[in-house]
C-alpha atoms as a PDB file:
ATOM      1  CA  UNK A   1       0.000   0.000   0.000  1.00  0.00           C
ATOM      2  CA  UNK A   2       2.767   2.752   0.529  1.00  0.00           C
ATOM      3  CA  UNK A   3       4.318   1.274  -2.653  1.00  0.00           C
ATOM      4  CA  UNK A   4       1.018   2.207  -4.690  1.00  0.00           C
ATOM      5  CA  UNK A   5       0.519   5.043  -2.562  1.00  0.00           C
ATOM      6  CA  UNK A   6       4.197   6.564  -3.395  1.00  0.00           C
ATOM      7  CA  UNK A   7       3.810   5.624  -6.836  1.00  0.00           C
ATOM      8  CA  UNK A   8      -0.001   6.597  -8.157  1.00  0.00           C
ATOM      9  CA  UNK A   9      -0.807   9.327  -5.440  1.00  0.00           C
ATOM     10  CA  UNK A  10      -0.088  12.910  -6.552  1.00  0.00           C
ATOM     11  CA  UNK A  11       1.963  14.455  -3.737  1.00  0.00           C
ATOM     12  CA  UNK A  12       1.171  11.392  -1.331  1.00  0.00           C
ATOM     13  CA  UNK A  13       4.380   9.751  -1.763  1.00  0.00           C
ATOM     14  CA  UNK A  14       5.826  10.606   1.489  1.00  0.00           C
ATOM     15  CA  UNK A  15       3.749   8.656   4.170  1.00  0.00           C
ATOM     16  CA  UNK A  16       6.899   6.220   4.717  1.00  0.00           C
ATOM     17  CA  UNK A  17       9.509   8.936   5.672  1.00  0.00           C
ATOM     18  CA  UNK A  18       6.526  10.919   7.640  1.00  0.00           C
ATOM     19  CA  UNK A  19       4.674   7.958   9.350  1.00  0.00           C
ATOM     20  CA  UNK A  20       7.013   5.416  10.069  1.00  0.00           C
ATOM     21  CA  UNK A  21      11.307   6.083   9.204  1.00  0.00           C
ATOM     22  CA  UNK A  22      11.659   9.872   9.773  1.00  0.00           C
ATOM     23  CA  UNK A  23      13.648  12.158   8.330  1.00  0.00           C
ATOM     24  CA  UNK A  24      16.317  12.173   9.037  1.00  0.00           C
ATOM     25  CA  UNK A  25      16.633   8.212   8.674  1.00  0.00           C
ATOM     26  CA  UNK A  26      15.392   6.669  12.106  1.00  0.00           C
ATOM     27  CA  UNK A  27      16.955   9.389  14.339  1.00  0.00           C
ATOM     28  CA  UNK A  28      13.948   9.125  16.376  1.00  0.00           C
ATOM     29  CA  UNK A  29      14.656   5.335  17.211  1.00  0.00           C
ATOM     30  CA  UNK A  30      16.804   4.735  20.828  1.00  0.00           C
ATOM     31  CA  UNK A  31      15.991   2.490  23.207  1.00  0.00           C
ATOM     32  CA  UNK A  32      13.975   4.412  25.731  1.00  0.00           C
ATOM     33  CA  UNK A  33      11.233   5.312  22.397  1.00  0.00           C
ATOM     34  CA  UNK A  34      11.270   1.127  22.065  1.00  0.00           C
ATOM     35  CA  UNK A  35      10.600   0.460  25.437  1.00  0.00           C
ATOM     36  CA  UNK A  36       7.897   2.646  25.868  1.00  0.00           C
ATOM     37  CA  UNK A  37       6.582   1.781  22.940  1.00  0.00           C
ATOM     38  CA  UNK A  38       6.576  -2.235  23.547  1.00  0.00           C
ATOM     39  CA  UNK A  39       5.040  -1.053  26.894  1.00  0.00           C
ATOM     40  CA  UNK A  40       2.363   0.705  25.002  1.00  0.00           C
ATOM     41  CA  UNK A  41       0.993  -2.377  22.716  1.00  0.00           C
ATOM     42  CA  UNK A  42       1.575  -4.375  25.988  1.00  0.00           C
ATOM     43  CA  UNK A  43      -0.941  -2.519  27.688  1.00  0.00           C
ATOM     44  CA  UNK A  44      -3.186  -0.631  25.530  1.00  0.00           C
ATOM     45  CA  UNK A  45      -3.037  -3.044  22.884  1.00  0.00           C
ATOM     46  CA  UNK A  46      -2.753  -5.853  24.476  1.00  0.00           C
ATOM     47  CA  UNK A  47      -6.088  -7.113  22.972  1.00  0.00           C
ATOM     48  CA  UNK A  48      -3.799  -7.656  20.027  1.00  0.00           C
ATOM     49  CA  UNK A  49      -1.264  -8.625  21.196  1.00  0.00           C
ATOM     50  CA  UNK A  50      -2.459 -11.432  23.904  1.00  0.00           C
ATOM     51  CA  UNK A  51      -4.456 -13.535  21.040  1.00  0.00           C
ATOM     52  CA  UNK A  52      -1.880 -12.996  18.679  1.00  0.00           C
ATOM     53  CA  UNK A  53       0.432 -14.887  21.846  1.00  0.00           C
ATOM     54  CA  UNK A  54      -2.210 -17.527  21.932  1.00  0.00           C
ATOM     55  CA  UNK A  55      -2.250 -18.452  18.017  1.00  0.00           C
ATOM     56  CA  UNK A  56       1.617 -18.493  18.317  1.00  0.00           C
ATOM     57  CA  UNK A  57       1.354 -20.669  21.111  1.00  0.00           C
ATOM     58  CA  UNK A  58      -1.111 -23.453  19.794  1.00  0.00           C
ATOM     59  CA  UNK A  59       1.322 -22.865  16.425  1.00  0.00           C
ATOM     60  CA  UNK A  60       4.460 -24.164  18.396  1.00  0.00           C
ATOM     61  CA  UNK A  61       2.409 -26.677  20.958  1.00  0.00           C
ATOM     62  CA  UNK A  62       0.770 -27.936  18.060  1.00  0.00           C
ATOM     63  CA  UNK A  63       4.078 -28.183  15.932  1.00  0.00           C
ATOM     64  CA  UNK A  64       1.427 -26.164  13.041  1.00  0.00           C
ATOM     65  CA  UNK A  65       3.386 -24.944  10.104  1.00  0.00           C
ATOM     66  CA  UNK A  66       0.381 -23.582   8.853  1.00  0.00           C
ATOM     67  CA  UNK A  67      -0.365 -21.483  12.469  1.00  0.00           C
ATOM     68  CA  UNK A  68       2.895 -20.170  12.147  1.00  0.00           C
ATOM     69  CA  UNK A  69       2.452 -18.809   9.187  1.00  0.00           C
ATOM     70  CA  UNK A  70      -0.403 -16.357  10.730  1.00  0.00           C
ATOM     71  CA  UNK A  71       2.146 -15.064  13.048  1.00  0.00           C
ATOM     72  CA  UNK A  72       4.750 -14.405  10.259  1.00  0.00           C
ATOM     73  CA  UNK A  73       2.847 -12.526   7.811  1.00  0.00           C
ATOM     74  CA  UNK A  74       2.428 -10.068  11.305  1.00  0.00           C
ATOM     75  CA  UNK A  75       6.191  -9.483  11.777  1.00  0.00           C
ATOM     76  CA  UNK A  76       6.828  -6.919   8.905  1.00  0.00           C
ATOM     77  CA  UNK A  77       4.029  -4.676  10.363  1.00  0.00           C
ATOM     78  CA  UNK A  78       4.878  -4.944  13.533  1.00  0.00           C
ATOM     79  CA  UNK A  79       8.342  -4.424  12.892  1.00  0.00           C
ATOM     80  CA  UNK A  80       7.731  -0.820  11.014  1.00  0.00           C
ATOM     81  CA  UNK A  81       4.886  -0.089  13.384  1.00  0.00           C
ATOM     82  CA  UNK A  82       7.680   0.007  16.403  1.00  0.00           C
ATOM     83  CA  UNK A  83      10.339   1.804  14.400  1.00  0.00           C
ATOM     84  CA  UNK A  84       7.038   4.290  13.570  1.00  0.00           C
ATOM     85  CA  UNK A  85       8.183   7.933  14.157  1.00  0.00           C
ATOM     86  CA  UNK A  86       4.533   8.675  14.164  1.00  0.00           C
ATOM     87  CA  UNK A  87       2.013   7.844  17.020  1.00  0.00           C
ATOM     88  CA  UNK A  88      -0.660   6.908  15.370  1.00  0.00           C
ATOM     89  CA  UNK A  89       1.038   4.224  12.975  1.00  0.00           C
ATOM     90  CA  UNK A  90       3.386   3.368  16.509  1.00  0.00           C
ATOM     91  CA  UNK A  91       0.504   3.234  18.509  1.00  0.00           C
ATOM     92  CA  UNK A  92      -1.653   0.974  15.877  1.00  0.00           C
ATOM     93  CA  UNK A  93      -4.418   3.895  16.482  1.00  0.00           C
ATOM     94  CA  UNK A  94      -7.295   2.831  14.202  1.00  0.00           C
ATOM     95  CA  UNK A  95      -6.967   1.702  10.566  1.00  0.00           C
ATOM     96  CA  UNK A  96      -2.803   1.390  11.359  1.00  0.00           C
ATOM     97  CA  UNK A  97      -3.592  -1.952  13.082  1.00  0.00           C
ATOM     98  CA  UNK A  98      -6.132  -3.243  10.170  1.00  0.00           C
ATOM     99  CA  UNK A  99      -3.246  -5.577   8.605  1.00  0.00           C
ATOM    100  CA  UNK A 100      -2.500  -6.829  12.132  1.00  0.00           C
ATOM    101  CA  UNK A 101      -6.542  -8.927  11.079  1.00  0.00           C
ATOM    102  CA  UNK A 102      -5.318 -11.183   8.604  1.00  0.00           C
ATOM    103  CA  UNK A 103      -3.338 -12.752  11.823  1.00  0.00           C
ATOM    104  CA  UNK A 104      -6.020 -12.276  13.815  1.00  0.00           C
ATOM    105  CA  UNK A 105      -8.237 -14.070  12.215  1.00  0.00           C
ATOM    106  CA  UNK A 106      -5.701 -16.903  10.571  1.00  0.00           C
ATOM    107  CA  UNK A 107      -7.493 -19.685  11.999  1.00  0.00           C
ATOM    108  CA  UNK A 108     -11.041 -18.801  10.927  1.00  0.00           C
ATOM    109  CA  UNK A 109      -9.025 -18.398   7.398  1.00  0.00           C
ATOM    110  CA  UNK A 110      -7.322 -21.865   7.277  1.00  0.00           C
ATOM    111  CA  UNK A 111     -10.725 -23.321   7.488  1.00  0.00           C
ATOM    112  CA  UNK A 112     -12.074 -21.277   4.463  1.00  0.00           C
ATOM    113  CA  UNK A 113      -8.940 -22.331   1.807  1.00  0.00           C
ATOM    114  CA  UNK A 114      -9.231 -24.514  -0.904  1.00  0.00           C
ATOM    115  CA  UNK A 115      -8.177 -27.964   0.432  1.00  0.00           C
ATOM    116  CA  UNK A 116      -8.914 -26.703   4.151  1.00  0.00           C
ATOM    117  CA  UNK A 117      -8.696 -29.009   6.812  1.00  0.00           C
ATOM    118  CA  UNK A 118     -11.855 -31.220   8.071  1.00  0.00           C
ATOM    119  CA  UNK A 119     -12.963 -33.610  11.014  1.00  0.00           C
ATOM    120  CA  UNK A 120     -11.224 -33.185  14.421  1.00  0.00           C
ATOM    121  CA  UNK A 121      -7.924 -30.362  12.761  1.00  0.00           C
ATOM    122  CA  UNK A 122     -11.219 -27.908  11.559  1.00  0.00           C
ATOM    123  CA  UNK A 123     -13.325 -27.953  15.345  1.00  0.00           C
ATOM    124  CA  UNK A 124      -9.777 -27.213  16.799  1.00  0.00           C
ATOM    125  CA  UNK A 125      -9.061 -24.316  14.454  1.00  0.00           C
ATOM    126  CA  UNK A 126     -12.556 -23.057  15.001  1.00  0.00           C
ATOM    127  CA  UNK A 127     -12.055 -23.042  19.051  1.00  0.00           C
ATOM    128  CA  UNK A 128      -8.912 -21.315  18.871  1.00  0.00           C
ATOM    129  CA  UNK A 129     -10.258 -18.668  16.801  1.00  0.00           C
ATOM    130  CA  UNK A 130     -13.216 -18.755  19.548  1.00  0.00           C
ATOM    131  CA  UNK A 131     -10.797 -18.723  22.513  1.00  0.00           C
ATOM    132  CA  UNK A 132      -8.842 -15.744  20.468  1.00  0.00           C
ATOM    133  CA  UNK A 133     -11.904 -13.297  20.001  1.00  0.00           C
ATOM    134  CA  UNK A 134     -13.105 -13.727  23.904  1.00  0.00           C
ATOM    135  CA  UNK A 135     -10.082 -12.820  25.161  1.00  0.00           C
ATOM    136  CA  UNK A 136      -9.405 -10.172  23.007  1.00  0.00           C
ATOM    137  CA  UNK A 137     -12.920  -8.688  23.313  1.00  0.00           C
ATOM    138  CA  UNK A 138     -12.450  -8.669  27.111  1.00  0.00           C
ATOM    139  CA  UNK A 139      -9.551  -6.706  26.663  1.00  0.00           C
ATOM    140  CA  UNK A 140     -10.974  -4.643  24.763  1.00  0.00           C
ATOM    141  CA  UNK A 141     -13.181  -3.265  26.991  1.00  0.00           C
ATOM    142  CA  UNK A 142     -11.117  -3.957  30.394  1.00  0.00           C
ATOM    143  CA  UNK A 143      -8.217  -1.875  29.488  1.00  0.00           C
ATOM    144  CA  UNK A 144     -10.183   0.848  28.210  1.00  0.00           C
ATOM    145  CA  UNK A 145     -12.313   0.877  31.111  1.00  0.00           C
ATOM    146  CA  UNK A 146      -9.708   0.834  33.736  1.00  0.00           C
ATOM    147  CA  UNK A 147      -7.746   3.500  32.009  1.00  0.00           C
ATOM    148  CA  UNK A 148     -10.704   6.221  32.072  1.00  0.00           C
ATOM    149  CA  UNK A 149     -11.972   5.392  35.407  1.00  0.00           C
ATOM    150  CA  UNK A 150      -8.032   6.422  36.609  1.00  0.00           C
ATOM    151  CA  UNK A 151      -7.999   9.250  33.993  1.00  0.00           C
ATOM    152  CA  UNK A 152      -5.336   8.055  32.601  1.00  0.00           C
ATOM    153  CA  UNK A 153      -4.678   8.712  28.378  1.00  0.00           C
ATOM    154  CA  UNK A 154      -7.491   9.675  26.621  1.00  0.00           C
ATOM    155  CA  UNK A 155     -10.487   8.026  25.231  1.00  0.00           C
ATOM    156  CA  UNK A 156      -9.191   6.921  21.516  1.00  0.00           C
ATOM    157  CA  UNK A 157      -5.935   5.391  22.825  1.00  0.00           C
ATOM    158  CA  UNK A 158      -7.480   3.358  25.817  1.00  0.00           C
ATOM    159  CA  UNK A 159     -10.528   2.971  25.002  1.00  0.00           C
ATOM    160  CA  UNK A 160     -11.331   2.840  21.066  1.00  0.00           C
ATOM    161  CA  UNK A 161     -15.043   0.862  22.087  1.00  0.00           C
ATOM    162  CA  UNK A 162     -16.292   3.736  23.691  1.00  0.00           C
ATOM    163  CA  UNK A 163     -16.286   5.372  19.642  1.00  0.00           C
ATOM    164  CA  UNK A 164     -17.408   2.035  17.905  1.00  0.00           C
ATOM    165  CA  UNK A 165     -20.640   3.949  17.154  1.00  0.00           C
ATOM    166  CA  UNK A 166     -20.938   6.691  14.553  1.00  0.00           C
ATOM    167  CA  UNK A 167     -22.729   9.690  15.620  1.00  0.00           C
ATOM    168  CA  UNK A 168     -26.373  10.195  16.061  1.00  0.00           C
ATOM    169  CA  UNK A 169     -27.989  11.416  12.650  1.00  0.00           C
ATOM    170  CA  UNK A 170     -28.959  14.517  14.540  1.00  0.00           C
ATOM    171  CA  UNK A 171     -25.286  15.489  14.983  1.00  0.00           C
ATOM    172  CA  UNK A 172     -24.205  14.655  11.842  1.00  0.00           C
ATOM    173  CA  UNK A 173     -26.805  16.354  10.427  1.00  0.00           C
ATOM    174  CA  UNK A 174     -26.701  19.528  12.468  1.00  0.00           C
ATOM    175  CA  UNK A 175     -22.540  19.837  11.086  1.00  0.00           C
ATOM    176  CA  UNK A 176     -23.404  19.445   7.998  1.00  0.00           C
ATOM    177  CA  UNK A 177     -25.728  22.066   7.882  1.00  0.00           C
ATOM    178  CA  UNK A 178     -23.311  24.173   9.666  1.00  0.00           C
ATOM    179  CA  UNK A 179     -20.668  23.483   7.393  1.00  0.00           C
ATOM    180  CA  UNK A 180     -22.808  24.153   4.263  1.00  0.00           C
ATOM    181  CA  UNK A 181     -23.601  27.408   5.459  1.00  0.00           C
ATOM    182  CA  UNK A 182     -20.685  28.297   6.821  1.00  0.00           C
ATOM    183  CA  UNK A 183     -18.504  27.685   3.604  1.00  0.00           C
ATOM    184  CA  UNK A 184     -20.655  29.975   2.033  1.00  0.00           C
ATOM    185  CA  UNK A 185     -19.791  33.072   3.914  1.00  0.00           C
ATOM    186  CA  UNK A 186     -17.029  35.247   3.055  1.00  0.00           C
ATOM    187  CA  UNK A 187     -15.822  34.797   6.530  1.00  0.00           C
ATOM    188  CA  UNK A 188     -14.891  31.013   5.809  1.00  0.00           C
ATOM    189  CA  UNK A 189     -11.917  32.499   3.340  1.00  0.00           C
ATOM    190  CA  UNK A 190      -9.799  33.767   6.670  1.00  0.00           C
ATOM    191  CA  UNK A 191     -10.677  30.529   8.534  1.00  0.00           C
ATOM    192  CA  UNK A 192      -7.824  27.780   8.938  1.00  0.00           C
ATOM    193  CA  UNK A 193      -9.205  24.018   9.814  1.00  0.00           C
ATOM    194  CA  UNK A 194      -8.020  20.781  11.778  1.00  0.00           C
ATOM    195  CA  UNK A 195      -7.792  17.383  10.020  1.00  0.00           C
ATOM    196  CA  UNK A 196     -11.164  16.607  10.907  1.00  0.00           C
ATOM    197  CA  UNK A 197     -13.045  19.471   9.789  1.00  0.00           C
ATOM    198  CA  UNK A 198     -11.048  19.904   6.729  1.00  0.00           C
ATOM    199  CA  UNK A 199     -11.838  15.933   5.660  1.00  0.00           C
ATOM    200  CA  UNK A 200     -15.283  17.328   5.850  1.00  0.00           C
ATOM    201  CA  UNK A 201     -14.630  20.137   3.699  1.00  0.00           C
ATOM    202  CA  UNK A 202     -12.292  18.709   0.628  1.00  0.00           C
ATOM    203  CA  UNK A 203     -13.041  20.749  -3.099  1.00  0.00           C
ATOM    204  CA  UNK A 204     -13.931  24.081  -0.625  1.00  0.00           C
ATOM    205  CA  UNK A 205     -11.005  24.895   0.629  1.00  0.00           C
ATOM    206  CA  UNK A 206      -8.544  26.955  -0.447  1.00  0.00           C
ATOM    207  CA  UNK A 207      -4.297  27.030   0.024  1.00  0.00           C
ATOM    208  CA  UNK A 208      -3.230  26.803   3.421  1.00  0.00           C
ATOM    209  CA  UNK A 209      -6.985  26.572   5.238  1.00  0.00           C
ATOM    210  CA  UNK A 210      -5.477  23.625   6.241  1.00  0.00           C
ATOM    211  CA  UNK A 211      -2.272  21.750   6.758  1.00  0.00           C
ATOM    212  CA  UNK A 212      -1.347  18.150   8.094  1.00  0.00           C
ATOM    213  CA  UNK A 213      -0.702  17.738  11.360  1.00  0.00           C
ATOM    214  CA  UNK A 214      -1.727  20.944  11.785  1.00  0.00           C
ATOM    215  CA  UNK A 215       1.914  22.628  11.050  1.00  0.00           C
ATOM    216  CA  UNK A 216       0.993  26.049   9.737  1.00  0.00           C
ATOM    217  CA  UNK A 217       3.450  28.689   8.941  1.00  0.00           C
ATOM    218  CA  UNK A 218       3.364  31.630  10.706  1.00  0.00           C
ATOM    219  CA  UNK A 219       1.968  33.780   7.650  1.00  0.00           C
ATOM    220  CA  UNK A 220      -0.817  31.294   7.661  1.00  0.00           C
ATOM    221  CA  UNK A 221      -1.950  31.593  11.561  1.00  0.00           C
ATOM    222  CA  UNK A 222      -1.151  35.420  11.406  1.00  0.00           C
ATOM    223  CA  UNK A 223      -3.778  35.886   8.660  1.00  0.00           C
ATOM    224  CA  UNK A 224      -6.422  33.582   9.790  1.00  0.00           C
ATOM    225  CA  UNK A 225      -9.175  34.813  11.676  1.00  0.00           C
ATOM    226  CA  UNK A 226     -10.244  31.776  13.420  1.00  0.00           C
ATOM    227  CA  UNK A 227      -9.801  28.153  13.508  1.00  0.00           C
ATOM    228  CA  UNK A 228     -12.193  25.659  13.570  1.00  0.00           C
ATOM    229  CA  UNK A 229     -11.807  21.887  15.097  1.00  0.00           C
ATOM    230  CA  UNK A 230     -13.592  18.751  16.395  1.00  0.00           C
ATOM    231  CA  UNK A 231     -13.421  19.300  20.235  1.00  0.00           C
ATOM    232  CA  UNK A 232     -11.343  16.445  22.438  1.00  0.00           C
ATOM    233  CA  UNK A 233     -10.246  14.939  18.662  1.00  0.00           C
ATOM    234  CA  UNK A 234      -7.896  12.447  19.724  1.00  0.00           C
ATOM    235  CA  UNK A 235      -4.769  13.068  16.643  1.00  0.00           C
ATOM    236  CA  UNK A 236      -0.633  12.991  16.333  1.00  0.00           C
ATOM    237  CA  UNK A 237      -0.808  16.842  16.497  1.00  0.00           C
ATOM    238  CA  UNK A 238      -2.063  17.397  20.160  1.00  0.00           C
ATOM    239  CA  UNK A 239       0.978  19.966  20.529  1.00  0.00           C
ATOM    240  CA  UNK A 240       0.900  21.798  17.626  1.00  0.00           C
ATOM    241  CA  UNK A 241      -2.775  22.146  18.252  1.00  0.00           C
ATOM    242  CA  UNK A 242      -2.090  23.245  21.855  1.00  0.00           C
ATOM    243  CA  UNK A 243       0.359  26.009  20.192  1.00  0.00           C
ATOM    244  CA  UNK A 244      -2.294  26.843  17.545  1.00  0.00           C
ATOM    245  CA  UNK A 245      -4.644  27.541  20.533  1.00  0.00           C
ATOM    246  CA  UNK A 246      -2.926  30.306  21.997  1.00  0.00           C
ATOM    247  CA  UNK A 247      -3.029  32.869  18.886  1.00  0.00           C
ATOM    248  CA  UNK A 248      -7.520  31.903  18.695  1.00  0.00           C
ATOM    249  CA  UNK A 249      -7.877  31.384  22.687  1.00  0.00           C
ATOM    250  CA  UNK A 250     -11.353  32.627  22.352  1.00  0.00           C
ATOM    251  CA  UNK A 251     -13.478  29.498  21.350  1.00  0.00           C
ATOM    252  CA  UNK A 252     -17.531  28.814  21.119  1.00  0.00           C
ATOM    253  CA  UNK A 253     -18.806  25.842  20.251  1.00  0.00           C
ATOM    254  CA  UNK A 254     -21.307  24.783  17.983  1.00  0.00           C
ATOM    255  CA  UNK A 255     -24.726  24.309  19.030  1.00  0.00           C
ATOM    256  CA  UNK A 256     -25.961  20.570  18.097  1.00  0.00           C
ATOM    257  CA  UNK A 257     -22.178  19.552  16.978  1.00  0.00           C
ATOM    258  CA  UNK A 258     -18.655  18.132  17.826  1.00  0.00           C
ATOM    259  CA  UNK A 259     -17.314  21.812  16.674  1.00  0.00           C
ATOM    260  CA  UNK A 260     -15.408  24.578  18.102  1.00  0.00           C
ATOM    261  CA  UNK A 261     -15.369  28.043  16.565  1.00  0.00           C
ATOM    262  CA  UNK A 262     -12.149  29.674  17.858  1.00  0.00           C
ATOM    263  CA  UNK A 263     -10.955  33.415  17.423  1.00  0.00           C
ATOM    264  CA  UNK A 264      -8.148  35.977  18.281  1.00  0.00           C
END
């Protein structure tokens, strides 16, 4: 995927270097960013990591080839995920885990190849897959649980259940009302947006209303008016947004929506 995308995506090429190796080259990487990083998918995501322990366990108890082979096609991910200069793709926030499934759900897939296994080898796949999505949904919910009742991180890291659902229709509907009517002011010109907004707003906005990561030059935030931005978003530019905040400390939010208008 960051093959195609460096290859077929007009100025999209750069996701390795700015997610995962750095620039420069892996100067991120020491031993103390490793450690708390293991320490990380250890806790937070251990619900991957704990039934990802149990398939390779039945692989080598079972002396499975096949098993194995569900743990292997894992290690390349995993490796750049920990090397990940990002926290997001580090952290295996969201869709950066989604090729961590195919090992997930190995067993389920032995069962469904051509030639699959039958009789006594199939019922044993299908309990380990069974055993594997119990103990990963308790730990799903556990860790996330225990986390917010002690305050500790915030709600997308430890607890990622708690945003399963979409928003009610009412909400969605009330921002995109708001955001129709908004673009079509002449006030929305001097406006500068966060990721989330701005994926709302693709085709209306103009050169540097928004930037990734929120990493704005100082022309930009000197001739914006406002900024506008999902309240308590959980994102990899929590700083920079905390920096942004203190040129537009004056913020309202929006009646009916996750928004926050915020101004000089």
């Amino acid at each position: 995927m960051l093959a195609l995308q460096k290859f077929a995506v007009p100025g999209g090429g750069e996701a390795l270097s700015r997610m995962y190796l750095g620039n420069p080259l892996l100067a991120h990487v020491d031993g103390r960013m490793l450690a708390l990083r293991l320490i990380y998918w250890g806790t937070a995501r251990s619900y991957i990591f704990v039934p990802l322990a149990i398939l390779a366990g039945a692989a080598v108890y079972w002396r499975d080839r096949a098993l194995a082979l569900g743990i292997t096609i894992c290690l390349p991910w995993l490796g750049l995920s920990l090397l990940a200069v990002s926290p997001g793709g580090g952290g295996l926030h969201g869709y950066y885990s989604a090729p961590l499934m195919f090992g997930f759900f190995w067993p389920l897939l032995l069962t469904r190849l051509p030639g699959a296994v039958v009789g006594k080898p199939r019922i044993r796949l299908l309990r380990l897959q069974g055993i594997m999505a119990v103990v990963s949904t308790f730990l799903f919910v556990l860790i996330g649980t225990l986390a917010l009742l002690v305050g500790q991180g915030s709600v997308a890291q430890w607890a990622p259940w708690s945003q399963v659902m979409p928003p009610s229709p009412a909400r969605i509907a009330a921002t995109e009302r708001f955001l129709s009517s908004f673009s079509a002011s002449p006030y929305f010109d001097h406006l500068i947006f966060d990721d989330g907004v701005a994926s709302l707003l693709m085709g209306r906005l103009r050169e540097g209303q928004y930037r990734f990561l929120l990493v704005f030059s100082d022309a930009e935030i000197s001739q914006a008016a406002g900024f506008v931005r999902f309240v308590d978003e959980d994102h990899a530019a929590r700083d920079t947004e905390a920096q942004l905040m203190a040129h537009f400390p004056v913020c309202q939010p929006v009646n009916g929506t996750a928004l926050e208008q915020c101004e000089r």
